[in-house]
Structures are given as C-alpha cells and as structure tokens.
C-alpha atoms as a PDB file:
ATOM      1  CA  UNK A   1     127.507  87.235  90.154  1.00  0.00           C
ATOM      2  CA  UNK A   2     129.565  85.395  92.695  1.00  0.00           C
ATOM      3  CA  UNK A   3     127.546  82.005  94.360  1.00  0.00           C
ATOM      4  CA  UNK A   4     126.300  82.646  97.508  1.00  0.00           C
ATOM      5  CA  UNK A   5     128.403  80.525 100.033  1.00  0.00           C
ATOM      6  CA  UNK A   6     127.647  80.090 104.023  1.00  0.00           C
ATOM      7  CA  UNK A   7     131.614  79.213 105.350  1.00  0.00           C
ATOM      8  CA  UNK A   8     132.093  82.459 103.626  1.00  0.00           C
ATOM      9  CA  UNK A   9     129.535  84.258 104.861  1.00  0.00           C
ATOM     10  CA  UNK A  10     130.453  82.917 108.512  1.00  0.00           C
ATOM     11  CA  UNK A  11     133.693  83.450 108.389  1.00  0.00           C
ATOM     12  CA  UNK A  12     133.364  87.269 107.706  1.00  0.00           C
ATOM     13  CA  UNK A  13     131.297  87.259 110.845  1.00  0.00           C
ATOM     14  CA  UNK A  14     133.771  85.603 112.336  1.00  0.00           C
ATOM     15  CA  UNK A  15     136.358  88.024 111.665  1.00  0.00           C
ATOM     16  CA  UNK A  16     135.132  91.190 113.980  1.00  0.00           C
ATOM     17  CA  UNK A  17     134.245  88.994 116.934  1.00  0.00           C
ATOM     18  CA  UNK A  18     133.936  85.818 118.214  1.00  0.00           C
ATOM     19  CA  UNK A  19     130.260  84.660 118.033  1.00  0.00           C
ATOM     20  CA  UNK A  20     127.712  81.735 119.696  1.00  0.00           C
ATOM     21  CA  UNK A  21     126.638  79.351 117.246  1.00  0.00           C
ATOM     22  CA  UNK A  22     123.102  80.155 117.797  1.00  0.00           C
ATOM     23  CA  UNK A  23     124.247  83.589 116.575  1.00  0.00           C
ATOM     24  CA  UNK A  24     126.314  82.197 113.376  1.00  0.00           C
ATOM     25  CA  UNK A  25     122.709  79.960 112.654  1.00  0.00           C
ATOM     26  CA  UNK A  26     120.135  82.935 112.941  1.00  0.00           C
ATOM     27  CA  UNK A  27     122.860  85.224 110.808  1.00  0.00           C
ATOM     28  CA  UNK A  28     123.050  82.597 107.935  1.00  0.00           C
ATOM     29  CA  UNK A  29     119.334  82.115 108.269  1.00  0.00           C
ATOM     30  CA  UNK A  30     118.581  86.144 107.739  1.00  0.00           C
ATOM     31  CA  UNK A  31     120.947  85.669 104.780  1.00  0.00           C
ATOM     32  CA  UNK A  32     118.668  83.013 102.994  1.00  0.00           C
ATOM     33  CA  UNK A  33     120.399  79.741 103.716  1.00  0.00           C
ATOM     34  CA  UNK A  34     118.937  76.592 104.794  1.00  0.00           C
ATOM     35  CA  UNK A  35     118.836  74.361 107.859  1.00  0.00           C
ATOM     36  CA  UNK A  36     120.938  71.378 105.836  1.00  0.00           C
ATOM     37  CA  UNK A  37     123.665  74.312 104.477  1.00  0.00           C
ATOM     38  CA  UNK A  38     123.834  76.151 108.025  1.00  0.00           C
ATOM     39  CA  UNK A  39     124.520  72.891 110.097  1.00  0.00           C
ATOM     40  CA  UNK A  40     126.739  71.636 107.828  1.00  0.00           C
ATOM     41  CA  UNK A  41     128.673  75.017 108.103  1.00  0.00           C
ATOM     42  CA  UNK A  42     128.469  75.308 112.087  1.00  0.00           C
ATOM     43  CA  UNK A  43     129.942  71.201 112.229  1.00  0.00           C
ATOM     44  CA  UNK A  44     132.715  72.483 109.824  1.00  0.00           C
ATOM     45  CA  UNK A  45     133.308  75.858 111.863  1.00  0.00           C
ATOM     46  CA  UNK A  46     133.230  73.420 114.889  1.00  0.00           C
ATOM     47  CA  UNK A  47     135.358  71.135 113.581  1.00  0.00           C
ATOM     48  CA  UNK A  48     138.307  73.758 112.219  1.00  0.00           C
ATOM     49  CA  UNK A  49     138.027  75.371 115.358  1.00  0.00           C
ATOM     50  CA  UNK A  50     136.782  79.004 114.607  1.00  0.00           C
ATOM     51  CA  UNK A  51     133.208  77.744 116.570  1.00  0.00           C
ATOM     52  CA  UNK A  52     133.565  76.918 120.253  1.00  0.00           C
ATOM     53  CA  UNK A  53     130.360  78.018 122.879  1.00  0.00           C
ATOM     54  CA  UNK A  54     132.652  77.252 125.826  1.00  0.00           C
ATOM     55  CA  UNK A  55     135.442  79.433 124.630  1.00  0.00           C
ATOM     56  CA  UNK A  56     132.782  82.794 123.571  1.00  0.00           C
ATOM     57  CA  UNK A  57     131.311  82.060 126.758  1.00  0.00           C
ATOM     58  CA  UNK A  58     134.353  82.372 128.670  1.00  0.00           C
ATOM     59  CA  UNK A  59     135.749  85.530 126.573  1.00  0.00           C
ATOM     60  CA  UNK A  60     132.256  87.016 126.577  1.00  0.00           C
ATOM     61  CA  UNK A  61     132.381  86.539 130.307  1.00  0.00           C
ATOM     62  CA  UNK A  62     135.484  87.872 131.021  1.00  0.00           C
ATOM     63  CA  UNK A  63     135.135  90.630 129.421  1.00  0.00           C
ATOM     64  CA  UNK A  64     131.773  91.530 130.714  1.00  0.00           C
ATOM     65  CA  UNK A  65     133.279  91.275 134.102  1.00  0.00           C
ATOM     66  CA  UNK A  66     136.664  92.999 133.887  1.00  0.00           C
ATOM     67  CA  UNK A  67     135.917  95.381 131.213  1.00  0.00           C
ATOM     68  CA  UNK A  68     132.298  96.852 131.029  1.00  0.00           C
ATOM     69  CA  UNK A  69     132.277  95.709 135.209  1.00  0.00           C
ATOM     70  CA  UNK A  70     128.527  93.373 134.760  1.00  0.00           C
ATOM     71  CA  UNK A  71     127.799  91.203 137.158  1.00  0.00           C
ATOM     72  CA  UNK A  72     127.383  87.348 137.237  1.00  0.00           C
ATOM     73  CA  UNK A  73     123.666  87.525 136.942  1.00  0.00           C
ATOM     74  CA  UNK A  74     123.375  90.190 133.744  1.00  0.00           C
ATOM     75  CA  UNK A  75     126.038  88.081 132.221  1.00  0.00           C
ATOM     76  CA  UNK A  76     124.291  85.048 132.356  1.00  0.00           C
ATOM     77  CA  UNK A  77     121.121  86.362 130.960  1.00  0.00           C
ATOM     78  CA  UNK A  78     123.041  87.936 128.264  1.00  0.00           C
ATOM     79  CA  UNK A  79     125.107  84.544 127.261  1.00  0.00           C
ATOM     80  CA  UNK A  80     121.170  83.326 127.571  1.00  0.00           C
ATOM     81  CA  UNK A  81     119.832  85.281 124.609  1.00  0.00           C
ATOM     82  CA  UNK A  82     122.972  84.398 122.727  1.00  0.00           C
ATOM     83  CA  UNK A  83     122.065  81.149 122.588  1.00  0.00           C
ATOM     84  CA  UNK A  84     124.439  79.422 124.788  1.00  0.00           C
ATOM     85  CA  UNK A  85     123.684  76.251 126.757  1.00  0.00           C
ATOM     86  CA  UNK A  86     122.849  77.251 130.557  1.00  0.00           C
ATOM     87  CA  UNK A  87     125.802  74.683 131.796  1.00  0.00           C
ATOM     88  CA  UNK A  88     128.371  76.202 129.665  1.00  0.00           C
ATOM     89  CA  UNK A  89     127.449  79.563 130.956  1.00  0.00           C
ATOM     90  CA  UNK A  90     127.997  78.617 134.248  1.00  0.00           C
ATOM     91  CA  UNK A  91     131.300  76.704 133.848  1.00  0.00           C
ATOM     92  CA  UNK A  92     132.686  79.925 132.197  1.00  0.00           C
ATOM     93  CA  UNK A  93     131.083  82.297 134.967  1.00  0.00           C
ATOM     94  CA  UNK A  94     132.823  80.267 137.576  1.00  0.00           C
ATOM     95  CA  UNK A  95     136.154  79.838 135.656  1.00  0.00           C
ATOM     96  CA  UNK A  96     135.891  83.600 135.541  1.00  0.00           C
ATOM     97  CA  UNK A  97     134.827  84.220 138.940  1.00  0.00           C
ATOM     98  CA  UNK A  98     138.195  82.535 139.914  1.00  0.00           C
ATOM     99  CA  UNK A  99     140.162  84.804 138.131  1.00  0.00           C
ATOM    100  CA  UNK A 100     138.939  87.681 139.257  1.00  0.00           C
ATOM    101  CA  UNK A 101     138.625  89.422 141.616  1.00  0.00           C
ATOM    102  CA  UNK A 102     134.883  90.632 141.898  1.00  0.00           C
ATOM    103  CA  UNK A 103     134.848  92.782 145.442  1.00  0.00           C
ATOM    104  CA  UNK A 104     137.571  94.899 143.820  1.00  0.00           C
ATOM    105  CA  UNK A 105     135.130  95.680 141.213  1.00  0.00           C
ATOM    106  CA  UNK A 106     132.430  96.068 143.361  1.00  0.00           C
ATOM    107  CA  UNK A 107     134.388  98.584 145.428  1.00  0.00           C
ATOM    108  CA  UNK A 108     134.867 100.573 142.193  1.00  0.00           C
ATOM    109  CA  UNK A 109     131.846 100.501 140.907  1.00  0.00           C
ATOM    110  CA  UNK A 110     130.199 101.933 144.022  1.00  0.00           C
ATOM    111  CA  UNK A 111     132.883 104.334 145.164  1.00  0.00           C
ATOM    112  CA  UNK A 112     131.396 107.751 146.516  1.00  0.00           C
ATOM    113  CA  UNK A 113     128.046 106.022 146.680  1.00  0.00           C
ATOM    114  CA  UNK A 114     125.314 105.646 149.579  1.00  0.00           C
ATOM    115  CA  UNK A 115     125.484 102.047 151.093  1.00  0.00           C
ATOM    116  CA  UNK A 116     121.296 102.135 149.377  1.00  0.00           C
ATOM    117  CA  UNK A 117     122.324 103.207 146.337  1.00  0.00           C
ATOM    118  CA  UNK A 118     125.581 101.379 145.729  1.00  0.00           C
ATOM    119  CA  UNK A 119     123.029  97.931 146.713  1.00  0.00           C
ATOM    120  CA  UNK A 120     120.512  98.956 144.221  1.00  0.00           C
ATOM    121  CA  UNK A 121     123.406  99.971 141.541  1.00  0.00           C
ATOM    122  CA  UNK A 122     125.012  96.925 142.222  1.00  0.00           C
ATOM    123  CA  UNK A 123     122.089  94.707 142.000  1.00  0.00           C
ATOM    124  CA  UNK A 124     120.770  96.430 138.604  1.00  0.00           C
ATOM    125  CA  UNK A 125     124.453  95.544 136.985  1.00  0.00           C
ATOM    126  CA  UNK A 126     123.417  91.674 138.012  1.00  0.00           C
ATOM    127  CA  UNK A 127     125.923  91.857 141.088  1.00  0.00           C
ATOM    128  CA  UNK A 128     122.755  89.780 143.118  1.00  0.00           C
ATOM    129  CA  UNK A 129     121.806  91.312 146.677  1.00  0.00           C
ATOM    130  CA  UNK A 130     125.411  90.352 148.414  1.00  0.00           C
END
C-alpha cells in the first residue's frame, strides 16, 4: 500500500480546476491529514505557484461574469464560501468589472423581458437594484 501523501493528493485536485486554498485545506482535512501536513503543503503549493487566491479569484470571477452571466453581488458571496479573503474578492471583481462589459450582459440576460421582471431577474443573479 502506497503512503498517503498531501502534495499528491493536492495536486490531483489541482489538476481539474483551479481551487481557493481554503478549499485545498478542508479537501486534505476530509482526507485525514493534519493541520502541520496541510499548511506545510498549501506554503509549498504557494510557493511553486499552483496556489494563488488572487489569481482563482480573478478566473472564478471572470468566468462567473462572462460565462454563466452572475452578477457582482452572487459572485462575491460565492468567492465568500470558498474561502477567499473579502479584499481579494473585490480587487478581482473590479479588475473584472473593467474588462467587461456588464450592460451588454445585462441587455442579454433580460432580452424579451418586462422592465419588473428583467429588475427582479437581474437582481436574483446578484446584478444589485441598478
């Protein structure tokens, strides 16, 4: 039977998607590791590279945005219970909010919609009450 090792283990997680640390920590924890093994493998992730909050936030982000059309708001709350530091989720929101161009979304997402219902479908994808 092969030792159980945590880089391993992270780095297979690693490989479908990027991840938050706080997501890396709770998956090594479910897997039976300790606190000492599972920092020590975040710093080393961190430190190679293949661990970086600001740059998940940003892709997360992005994506959410351009791709599955969510709102600032939703994102944030997401990137929230992810784990990621509240500053870091707003530095990436407005990074992304720069890039983008969010009442062209808007205009497709409510497209053959009542002005009510495109505010209320709007504001339930975390567009805010703009």
């Amino acid at each position: 039977m092969r030792k159980k090792n945590p880089i391993n283990d992270a780095l297979r997680l690693l490989k479908f998607r990027i991840r938050s640390e706080k997501e890396i920590y709770l998956r090594l924890k479910d897997k039976g590791y300790n606190d000492e093994e599972i920092k020590k493998t975040i710093e080393e992730l961190k430190s190679k590279g293949f661990l970086d909050d600001e740059k998940f936030a940003y892709l997360y982000a992005y994506d959410s945005l351009t791709l599955k059309k969510k709102g600032p708001f939703l994102i944030k709350r997401e990137l929230l219970n992810l784990g990621v530091d509240e500053y870091i989720i707003d530095d990436a929101i407005s990074k992304v909010l720069s890039e983008v161009d969010i009442e062209q979304i808007k205009r497709e997402l409510v497209k053959d919609m009542d002005a009510r219902k495109a505010r209320e479908y709007l504001y339930r994808r975390g567009f805010g009450g703009e």
